[in-house]
C-alpha atoms as a PDB file:
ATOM      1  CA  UNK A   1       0.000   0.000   0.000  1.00  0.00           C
ATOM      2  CA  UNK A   2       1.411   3.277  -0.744  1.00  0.00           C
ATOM      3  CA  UNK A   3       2.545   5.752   1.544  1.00  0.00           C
ATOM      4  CA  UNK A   4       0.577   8.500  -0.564  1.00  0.00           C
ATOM      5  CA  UNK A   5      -3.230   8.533  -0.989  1.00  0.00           C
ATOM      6  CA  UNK A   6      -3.773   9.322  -4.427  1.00  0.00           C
ATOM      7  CA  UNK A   7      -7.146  11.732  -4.768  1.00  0.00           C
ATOM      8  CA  UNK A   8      -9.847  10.447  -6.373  1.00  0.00           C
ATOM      9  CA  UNK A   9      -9.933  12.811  -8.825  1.00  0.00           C
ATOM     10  CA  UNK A  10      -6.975  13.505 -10.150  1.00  0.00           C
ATOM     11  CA  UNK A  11      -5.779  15.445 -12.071  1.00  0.00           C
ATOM     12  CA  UNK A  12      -7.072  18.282  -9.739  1.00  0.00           C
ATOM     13  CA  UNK A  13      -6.024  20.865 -12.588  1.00  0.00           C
ATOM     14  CA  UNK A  14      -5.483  21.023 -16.399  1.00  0.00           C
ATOM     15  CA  UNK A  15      -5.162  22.996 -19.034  1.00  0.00           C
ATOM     16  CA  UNK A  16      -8.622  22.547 -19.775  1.00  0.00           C
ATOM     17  CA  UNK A  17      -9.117  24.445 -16.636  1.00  0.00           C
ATOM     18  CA  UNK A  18      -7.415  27.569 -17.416  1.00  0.00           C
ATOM     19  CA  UNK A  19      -9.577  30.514 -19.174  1.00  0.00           C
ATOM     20  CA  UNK A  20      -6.172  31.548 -21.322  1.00  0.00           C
ATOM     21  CA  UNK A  21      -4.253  29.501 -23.864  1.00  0.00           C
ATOM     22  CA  UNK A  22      -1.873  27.440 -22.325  1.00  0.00           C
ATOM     23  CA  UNK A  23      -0.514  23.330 -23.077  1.00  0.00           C
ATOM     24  CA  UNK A  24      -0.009  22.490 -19.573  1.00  0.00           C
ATOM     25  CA  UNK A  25      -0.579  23.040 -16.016  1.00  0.00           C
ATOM     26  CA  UNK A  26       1.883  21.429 -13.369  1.00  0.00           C
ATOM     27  CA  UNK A  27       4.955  21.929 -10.821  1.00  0.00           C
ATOM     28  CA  UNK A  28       2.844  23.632  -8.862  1.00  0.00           C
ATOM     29  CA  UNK A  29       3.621  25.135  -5.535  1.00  0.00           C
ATOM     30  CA  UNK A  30       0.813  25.221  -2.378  1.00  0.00           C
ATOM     31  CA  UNK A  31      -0.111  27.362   0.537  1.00  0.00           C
ATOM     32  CA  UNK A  32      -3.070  27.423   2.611  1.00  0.00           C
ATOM     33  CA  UNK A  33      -3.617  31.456   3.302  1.00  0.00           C
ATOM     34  CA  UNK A  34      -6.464  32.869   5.168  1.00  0.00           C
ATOM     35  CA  UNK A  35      -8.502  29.317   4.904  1.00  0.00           C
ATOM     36  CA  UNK A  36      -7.745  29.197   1.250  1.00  0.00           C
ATOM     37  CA  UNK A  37      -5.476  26.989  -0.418  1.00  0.00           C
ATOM     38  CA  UNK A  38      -3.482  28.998  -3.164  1.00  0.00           C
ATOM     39  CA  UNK A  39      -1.836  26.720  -5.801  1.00  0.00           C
ATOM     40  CA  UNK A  40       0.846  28.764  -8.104  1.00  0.00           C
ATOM     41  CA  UNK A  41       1.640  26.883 -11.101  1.00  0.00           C
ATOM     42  CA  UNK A  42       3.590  26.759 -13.870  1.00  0.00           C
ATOM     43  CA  UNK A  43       2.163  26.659 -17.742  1.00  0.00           C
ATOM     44  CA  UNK A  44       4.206  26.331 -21.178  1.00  0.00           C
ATOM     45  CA  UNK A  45       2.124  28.822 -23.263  1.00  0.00           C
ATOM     46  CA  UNK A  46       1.460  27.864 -26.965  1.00  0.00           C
ATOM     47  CA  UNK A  47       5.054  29.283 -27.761  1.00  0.00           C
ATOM     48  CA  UNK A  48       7.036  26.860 -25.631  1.00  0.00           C
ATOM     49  CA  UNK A  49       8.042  29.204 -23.041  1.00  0.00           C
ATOM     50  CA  UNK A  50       6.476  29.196 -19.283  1.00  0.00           C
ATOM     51  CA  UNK A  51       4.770  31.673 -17.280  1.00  0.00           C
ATOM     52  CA  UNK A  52       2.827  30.831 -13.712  1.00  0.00           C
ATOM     53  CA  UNK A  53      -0.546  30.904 -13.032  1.00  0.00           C
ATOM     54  CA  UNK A  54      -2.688  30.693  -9.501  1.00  0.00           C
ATOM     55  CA  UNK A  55      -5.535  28.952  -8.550  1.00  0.00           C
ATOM     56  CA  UNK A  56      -7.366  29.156  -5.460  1.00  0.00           C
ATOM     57  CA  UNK A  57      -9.406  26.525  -3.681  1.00  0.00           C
ATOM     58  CA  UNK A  58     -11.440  25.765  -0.049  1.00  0.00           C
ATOM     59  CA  UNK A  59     -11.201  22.315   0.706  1.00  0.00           C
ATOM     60  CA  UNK A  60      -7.479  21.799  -1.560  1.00  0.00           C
ATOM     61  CA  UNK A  61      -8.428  19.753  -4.366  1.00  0.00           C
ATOM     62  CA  UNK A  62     -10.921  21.510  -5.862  1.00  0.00           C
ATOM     63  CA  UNK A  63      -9.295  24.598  -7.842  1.00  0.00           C
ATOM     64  CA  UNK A  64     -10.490  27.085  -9.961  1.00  0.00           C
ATOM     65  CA  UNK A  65      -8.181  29.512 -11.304  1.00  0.00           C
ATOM     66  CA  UNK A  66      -7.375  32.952 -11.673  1.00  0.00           C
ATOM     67  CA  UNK A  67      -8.547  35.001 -15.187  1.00  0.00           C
ATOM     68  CA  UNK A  68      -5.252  36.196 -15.897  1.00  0.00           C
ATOM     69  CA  UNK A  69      -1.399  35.115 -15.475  1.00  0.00           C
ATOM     70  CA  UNK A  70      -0.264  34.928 -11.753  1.00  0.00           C
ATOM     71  CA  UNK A  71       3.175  36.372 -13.164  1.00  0.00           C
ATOM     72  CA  UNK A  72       4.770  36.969 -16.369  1.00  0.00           C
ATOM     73  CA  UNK A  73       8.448  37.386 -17.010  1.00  0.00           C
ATOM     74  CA  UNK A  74       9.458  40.584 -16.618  1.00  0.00           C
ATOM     75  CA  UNK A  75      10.249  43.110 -19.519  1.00  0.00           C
ATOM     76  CA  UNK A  76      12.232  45.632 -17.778  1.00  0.00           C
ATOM     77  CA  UNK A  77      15.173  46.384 -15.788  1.00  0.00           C
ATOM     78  CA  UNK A  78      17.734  43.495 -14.189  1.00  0.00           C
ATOM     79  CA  UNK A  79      15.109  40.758 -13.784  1.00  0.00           C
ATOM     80  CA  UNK A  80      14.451  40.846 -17.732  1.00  0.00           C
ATOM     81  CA  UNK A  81      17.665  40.054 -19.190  1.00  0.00           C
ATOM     82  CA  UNK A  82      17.424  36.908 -16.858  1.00  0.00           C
ATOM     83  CA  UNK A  83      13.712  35.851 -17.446  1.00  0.00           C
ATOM     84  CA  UNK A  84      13.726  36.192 -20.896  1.00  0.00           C
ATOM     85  CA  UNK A  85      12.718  32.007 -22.002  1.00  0.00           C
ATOM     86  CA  UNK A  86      10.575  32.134 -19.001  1.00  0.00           C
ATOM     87  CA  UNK A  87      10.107  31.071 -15.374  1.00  0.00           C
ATOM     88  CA  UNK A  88       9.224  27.768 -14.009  1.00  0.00           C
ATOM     89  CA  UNK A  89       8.719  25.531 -11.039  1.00  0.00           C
ATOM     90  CA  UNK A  90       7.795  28.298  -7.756  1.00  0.00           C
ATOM     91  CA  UNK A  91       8.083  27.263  -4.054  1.00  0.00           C
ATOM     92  CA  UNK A  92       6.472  29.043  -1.265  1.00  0.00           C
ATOM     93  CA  UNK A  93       7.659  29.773   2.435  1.00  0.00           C
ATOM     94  CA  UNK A  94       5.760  31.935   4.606  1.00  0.00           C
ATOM     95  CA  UNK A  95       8.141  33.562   7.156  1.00  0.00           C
ATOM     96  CA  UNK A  96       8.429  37.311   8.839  1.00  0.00           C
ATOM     97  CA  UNK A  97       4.645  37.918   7.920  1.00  0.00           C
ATOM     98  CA  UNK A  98       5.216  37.399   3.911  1.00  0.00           C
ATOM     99  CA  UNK A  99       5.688  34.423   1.756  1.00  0.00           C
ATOM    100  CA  UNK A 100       8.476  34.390  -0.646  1.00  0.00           C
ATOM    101  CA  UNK A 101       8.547  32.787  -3.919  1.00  0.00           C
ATOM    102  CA  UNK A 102      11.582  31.226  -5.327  1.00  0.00           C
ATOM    103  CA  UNK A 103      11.217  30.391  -9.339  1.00  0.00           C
ATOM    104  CA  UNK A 104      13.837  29.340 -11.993  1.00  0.00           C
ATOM    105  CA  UNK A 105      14.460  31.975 -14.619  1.00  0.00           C
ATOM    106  CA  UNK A 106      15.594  31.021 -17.866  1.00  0.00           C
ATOM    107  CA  UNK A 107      17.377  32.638 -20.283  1.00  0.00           C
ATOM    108  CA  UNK A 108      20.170  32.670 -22.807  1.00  0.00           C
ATOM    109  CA  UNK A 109      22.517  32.721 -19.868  1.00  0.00           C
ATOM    110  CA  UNK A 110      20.735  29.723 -17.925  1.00  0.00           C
ATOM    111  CA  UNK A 111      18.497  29.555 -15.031  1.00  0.00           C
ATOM    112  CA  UNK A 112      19.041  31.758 -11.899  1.00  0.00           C
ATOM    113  CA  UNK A 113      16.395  31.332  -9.163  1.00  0.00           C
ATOM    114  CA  UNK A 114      14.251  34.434  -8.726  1.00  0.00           C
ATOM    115  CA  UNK A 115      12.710  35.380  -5.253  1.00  0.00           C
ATOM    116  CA  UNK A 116      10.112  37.540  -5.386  1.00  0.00           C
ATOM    117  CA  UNK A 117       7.650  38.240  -1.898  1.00  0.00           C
ATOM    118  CA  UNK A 118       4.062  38.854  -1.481  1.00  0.00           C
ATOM    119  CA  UNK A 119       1.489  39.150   1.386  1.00  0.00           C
ATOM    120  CA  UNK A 120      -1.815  38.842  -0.363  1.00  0.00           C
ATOM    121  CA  UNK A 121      -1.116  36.959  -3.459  1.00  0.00           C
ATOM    122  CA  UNK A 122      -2.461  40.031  -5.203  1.00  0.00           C
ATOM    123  CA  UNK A 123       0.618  42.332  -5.399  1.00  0.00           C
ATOM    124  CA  UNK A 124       3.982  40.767  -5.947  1.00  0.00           C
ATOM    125  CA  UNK A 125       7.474  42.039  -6.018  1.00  0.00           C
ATOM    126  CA  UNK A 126      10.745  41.045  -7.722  1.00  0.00           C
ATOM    127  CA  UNK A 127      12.847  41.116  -4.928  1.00  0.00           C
ATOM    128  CA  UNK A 128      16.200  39.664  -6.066  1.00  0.00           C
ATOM    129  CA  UNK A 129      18.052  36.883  -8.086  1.00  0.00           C
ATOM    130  CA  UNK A 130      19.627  35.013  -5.225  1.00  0.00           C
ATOM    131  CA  UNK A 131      22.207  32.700  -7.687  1.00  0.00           C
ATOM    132  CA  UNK A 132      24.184  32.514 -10.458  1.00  0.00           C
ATOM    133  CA  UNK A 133      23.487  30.031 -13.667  1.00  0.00           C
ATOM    134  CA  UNK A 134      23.240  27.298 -13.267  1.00  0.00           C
ATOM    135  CA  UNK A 135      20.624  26.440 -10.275  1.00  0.00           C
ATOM    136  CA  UNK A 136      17.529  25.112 -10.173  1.00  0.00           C
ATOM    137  CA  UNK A 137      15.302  23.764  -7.304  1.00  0.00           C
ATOM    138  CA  UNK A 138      15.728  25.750  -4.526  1.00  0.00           C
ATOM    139  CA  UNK A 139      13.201  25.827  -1.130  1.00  0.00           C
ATOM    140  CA  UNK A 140      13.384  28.283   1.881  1.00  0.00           C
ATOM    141  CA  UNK A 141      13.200  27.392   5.413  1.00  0.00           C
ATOM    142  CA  UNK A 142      10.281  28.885   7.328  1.00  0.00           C
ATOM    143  CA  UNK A 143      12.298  29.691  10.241  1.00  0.00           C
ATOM    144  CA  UNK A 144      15.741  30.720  10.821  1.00  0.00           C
ATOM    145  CA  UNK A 145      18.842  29.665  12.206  1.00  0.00           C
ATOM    146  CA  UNK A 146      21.074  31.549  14.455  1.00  0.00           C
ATOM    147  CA  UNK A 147      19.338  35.232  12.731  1.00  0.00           C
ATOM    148  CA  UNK A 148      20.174  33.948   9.090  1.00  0.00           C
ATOM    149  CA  UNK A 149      17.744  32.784   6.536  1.00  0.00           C
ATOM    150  CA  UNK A 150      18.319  29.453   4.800  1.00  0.00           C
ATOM    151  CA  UNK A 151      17.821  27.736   1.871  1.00  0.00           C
ATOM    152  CA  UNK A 152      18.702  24.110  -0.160  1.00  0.00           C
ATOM    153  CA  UNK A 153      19.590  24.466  -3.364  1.00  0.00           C
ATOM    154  CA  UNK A 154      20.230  22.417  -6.439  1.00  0.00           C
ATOM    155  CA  UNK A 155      23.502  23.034  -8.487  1.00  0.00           C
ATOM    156  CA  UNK A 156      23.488  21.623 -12.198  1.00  0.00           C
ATOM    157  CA  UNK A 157      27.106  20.086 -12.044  1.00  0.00           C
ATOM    158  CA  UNK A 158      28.892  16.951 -12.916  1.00  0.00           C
ATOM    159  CA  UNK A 159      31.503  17.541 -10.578  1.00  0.00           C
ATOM    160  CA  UNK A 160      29.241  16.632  -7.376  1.00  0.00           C
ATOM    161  CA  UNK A 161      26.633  15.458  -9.223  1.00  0.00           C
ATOM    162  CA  UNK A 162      23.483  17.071  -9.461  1.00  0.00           C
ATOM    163  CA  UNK A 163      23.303  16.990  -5.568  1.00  0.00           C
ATOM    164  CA  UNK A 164      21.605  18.894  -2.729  1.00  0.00           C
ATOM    165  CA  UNK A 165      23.460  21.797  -0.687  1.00  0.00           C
ATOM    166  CA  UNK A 166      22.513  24.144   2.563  1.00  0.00           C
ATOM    167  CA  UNK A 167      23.462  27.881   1.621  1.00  0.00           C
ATOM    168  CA  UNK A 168      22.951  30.795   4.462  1.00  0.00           C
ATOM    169  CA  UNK A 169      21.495  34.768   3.886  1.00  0.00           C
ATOM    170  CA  UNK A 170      21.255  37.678   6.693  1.00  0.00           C
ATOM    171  CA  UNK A 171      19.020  39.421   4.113  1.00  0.00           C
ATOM    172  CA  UNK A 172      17.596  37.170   0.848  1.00  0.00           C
ATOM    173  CA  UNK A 173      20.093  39.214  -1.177  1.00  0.00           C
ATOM    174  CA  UNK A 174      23.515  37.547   0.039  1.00  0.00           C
ATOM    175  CA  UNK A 175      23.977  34.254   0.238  1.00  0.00           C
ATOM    176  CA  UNK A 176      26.579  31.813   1.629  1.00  0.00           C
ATOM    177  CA  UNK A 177      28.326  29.220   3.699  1.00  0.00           C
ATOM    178  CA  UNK A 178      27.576  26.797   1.564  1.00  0.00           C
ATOM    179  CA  UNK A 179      27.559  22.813   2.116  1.00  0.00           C
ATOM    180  CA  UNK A 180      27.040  20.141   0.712  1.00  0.00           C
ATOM    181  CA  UNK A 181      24.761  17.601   2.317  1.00  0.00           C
ATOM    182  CA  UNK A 182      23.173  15.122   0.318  1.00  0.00           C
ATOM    183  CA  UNK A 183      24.001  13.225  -2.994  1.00  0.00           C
ATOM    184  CA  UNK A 184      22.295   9.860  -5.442  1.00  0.00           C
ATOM    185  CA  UNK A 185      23.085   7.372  -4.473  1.00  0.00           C
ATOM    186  CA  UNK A 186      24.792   5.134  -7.495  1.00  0.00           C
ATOM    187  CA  UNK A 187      22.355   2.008  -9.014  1.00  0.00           C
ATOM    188  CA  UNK A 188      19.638   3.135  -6.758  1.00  0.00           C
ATOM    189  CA  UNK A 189      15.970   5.036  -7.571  1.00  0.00           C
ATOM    190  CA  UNK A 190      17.359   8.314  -7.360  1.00  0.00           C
ATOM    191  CA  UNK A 191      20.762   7.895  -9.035  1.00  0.00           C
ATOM    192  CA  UNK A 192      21.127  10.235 -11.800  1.00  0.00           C
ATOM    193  CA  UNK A 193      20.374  13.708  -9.831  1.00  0.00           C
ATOM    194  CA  UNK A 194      18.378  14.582  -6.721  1.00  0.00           C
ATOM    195  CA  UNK A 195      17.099  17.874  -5.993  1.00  0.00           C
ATOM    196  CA  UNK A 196      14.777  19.667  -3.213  1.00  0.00           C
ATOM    197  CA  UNK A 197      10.941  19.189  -3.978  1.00  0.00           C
ATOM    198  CA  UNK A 198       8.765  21.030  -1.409  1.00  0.00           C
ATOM    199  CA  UNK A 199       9.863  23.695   1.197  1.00  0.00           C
ATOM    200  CA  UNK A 200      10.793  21.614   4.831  1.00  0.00           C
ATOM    201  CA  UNK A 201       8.184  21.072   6.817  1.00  0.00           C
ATOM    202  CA  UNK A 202       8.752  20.780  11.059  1.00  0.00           C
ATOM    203  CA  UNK A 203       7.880  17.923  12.767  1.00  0.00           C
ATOM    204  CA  UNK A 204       9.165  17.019  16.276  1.00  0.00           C
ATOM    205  CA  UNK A 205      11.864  15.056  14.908  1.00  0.00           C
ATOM    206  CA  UNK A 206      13.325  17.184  12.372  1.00  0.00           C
ATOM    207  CA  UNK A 207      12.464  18.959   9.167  1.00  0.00           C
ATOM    208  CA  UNK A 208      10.906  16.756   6.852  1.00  0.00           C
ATOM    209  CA  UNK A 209      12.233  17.477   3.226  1.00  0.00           C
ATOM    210  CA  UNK A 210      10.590  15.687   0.409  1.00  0.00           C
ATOM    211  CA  UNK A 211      12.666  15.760  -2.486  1.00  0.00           C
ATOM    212  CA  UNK A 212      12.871  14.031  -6.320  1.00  0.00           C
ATOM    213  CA  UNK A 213      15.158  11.602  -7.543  1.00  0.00           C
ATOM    214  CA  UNK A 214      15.736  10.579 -10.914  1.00  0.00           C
ATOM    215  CA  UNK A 215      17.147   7.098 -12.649  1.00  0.00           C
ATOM    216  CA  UNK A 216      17.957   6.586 -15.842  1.00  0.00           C
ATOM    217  CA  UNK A 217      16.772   4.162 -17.850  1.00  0.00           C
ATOM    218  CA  UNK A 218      16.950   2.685 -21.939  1.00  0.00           C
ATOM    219  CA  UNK A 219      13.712   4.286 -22.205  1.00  0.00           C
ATOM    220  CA  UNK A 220      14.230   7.617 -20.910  1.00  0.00           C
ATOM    221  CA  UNK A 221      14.403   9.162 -17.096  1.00  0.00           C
ATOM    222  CA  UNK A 222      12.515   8.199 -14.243  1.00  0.00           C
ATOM    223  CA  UNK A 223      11.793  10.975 -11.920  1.00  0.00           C
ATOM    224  CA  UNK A 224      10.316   9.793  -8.181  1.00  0.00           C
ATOM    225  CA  UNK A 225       9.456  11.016  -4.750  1.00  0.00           C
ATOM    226  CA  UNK A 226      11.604  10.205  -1.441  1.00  0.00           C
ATOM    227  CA  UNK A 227      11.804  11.716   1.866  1.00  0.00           C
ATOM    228  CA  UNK A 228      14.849  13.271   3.891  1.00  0.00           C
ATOM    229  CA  UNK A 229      15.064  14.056   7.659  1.00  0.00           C
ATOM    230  CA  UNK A 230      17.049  17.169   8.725  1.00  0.00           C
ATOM    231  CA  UNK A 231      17.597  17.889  12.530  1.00  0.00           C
ATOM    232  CA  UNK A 232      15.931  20.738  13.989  1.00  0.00           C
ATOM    233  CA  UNK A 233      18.624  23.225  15.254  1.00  0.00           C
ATOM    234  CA  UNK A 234      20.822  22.517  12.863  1.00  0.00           C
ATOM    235  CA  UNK A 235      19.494  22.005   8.999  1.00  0.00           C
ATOM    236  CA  UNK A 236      22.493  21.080   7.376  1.00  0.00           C
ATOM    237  CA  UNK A 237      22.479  17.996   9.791  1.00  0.00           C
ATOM    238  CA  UNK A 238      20.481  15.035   7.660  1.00  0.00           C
ATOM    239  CA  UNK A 239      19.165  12.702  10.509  1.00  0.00           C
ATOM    240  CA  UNK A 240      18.531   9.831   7.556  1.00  0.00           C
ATOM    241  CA  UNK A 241      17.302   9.508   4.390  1.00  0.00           C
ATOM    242  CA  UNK A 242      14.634   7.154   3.164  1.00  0.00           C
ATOM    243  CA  UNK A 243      15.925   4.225   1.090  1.00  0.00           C
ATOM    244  CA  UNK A 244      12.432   4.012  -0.506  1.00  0.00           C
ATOM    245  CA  UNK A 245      10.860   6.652  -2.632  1.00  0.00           C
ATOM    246  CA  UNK A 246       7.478   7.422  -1.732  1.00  0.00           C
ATOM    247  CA  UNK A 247       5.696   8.106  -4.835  1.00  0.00           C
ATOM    248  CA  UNK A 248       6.147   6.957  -8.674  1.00  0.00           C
ATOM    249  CA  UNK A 249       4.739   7.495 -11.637  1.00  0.00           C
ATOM    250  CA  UNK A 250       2.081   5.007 -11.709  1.00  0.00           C
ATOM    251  CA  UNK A 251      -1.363   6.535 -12.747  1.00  0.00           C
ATOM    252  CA  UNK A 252      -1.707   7.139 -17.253  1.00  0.00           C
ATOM    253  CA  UNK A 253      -1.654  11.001 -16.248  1.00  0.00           C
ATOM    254  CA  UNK A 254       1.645  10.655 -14.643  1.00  0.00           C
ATOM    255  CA  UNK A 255       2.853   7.700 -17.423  1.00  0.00           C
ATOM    256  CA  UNK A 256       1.789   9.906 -20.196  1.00  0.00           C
ATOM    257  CA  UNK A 257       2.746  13.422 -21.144  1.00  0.00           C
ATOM    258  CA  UNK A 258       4.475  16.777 -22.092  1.00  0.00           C
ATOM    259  CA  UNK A 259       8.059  14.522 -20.773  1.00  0.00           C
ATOM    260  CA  UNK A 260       6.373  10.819 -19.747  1.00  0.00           C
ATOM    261  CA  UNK A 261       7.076   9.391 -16.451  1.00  0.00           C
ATOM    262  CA  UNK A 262       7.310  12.062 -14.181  1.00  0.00           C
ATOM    263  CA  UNK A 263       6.015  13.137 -10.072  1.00  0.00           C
ATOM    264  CA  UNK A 264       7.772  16.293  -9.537  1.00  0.00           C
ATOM    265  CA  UNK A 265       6.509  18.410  -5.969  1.00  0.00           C
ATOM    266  CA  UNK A 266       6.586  21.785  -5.576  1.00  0.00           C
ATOM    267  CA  UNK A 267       3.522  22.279  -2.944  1.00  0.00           C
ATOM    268  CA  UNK A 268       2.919  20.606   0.223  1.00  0.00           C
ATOM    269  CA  UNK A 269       0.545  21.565   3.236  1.00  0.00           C
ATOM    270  CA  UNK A 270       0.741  20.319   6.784  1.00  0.00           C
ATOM    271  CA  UNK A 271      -2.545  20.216   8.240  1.00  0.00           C
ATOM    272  CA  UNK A 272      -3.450  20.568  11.942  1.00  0.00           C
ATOM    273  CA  UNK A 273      -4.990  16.498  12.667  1.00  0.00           C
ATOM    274  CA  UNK A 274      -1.441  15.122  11.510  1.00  0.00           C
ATOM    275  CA  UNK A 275      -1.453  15.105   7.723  1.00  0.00           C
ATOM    276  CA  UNK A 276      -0.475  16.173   4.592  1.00  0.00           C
ATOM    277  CA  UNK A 277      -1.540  17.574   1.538  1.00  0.00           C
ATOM    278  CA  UNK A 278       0.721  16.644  -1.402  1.00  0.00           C
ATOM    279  CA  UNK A 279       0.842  18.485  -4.433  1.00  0.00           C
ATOM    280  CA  UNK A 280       2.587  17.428  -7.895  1.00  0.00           C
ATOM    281  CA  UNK A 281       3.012  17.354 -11.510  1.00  0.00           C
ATOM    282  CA  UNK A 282       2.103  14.765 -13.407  1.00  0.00           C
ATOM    283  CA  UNK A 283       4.181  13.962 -17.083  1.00  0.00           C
ATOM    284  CA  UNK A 284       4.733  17.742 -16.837  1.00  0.00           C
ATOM    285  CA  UNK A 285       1.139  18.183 -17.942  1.00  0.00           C
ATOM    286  CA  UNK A 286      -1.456  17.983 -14.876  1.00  0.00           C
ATOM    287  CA  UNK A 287      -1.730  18.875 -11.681  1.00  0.00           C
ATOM    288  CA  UNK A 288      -1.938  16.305  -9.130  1.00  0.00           C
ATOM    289  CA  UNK A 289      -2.909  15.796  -5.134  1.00  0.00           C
ATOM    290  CA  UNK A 290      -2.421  13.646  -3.059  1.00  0.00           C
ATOM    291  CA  UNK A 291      -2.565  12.761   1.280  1.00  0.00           C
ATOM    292  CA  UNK A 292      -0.144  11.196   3.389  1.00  0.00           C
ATOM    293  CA  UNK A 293       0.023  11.391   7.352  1.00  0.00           C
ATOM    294  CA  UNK A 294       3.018  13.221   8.190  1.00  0.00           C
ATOM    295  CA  UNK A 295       4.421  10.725  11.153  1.00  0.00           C
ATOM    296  CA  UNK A 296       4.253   8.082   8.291  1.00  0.00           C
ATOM    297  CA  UNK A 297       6.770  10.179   5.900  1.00  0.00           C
ATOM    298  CA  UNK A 298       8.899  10.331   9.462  1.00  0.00           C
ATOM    299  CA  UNK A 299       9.253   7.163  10.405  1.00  0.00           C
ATOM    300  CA  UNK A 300      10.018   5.612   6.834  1.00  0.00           C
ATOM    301  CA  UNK A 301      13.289   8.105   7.028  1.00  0.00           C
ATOM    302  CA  UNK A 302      14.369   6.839  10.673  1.00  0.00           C
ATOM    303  CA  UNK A 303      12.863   2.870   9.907  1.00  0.00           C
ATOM    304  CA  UNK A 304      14.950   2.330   6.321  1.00  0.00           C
ATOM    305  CA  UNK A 305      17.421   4.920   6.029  1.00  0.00           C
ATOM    306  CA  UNK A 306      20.151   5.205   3.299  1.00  0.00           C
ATOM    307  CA  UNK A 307      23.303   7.481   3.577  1.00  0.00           C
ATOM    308  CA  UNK A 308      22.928  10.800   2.597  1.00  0.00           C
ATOM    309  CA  UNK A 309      26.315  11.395   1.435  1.00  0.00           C
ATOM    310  CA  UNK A 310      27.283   7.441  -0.185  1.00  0.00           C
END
């Protein structure tokens, strides 16, 4: 039996959904703000390139979404040079009274990661580009350690392989003391690259960070979900890592797609009683939701753990 509850009606969003022309809807992140869940997601328009989207919804699975583009990329000053082929794949951490966004801008020089912050989901501001090509994947802490901010992050290198680091900020702008802390783990279900999925979640045993892993195989790339354990006071500390993934792509809306064979988080909501909305995209096409209780996700780290840094 799986770890994850599948809903019942998934996909919870497609393109079919959206009132303007776009070929997908997925990698989606999710907050629950003033008793509303508020799902931004990403969308290749008809020209290739992606934009995001939002979608708000009462009970979490049940979306509808917004008339017009959540956010576009931008056409002037420093942030449009950089977001020229689009951005992609937000995150969401509410901390100091505002969320802040984190999204991969593309362009001809790469992808930086954007951060822009909001309060209402209504009016948004660039705020800065917090790395340098190439990065991808990167999720905020919602609290912070020792008065700095932190994040994990996602490098796109061969030299460590595509593996996950802790990086430090005083102010969202700089950013340092960088470590790495996890890697793949070679002939296993996430050994081609690994990278941070949904921002970490606090539990009484650590910060629970679910993640994707990918393997290669003859008939293209496998991308999965696992689960990491970080300790408390000190996130750069991994407690264990799951040997098991947690979800696959099992379902014909997950086998099927824009790129076939694909669960990739961005969204996840802890909910008072214990559990946990799960948000991803399916075949880089849907949107998808799932539950799973969050003591479950725990204990499979601490039960079958695998070394984080093999």
């Amino acid at each position: 039996m799986s770890i994850i509850k599948r809903h019942e009606n998934n996909p919870v969003l497609t393109k079919d959904d959206v009132p303007y022309s776009v070929a997908t809807v997925h990698n989606a992140a999710v907050v629950k703000h003033q008793n509303q869940y508020i799902m931004i997601f990403r969308s290749h328009r008809l020209n290739g390139r992606s934009i995001l989207g939002k979608a708000v919804s009462q009970d979490g699975f049940d979306f509808k979404v917004d008339p017009k583009p959540f956010m576009l990329p931008a056409e002037t000053g420093i942030f449009a040079e950089y977001e020229k082929y689009g951005i992609e794949d937000p995150r969401i951490t509410f901390i100091d009274g505002e969320y802040l966004i984190t999204y991969s801008a593309y362009s001809k020089h790469g992808v930086r990661i954007g951060l822009a912050k909001t309060r209402d989901f209504k009016k948004i501001e660039r705020f800065s580009l917090i790395t340098q090509a190439d990065y991808r994947n990167v999720v905020i802490f919602p609290e912070k350690f020792n008065g700095l901010y932190a994040r994990l992050d996602r490098p796109h290198s061969e030299i460590s392989p595509w593996s996950v680091w802790i990086t430090y900020s005083p102010d969202l702008i700089f950013w340092g003391k960088s470590k790495l802390i996890m890697k793949p783990m070679q002939y296993h279900w996430d050994e081609m690259k690994i990278g941070p999925g949904v921002p970490p979640i606090k539990t009484n045993k650590g910060w629970l960070n679910i993640y994707h892993g990918v393997f290669p195989t003859m008939d293209g790339s496998v991308y999965r979900l696992g689960v990491a354990l970080h300790d408390l006071e000190d996130p750069s500390k991994i407690i264990a890592v799951a040997d098991e993934w947690i979800l696959q792509p099992e379902e014909i809306y997950e086998i099927t797609g824009y790129v076939h064979n694909v669960v990739f988080s961005c969204g996840a909501v802890a909910e008072d009683d214990g559990t946990l909305k799960l948000y991803w995209g399916g075949a880089d096409k849907v949107m998808c939701a799932g539950t799973a209780k969050i003591n479950d996700l725990v204990e499979l780290c601490l039960s079958k753990p695998r070394e984080a840094l093999p």
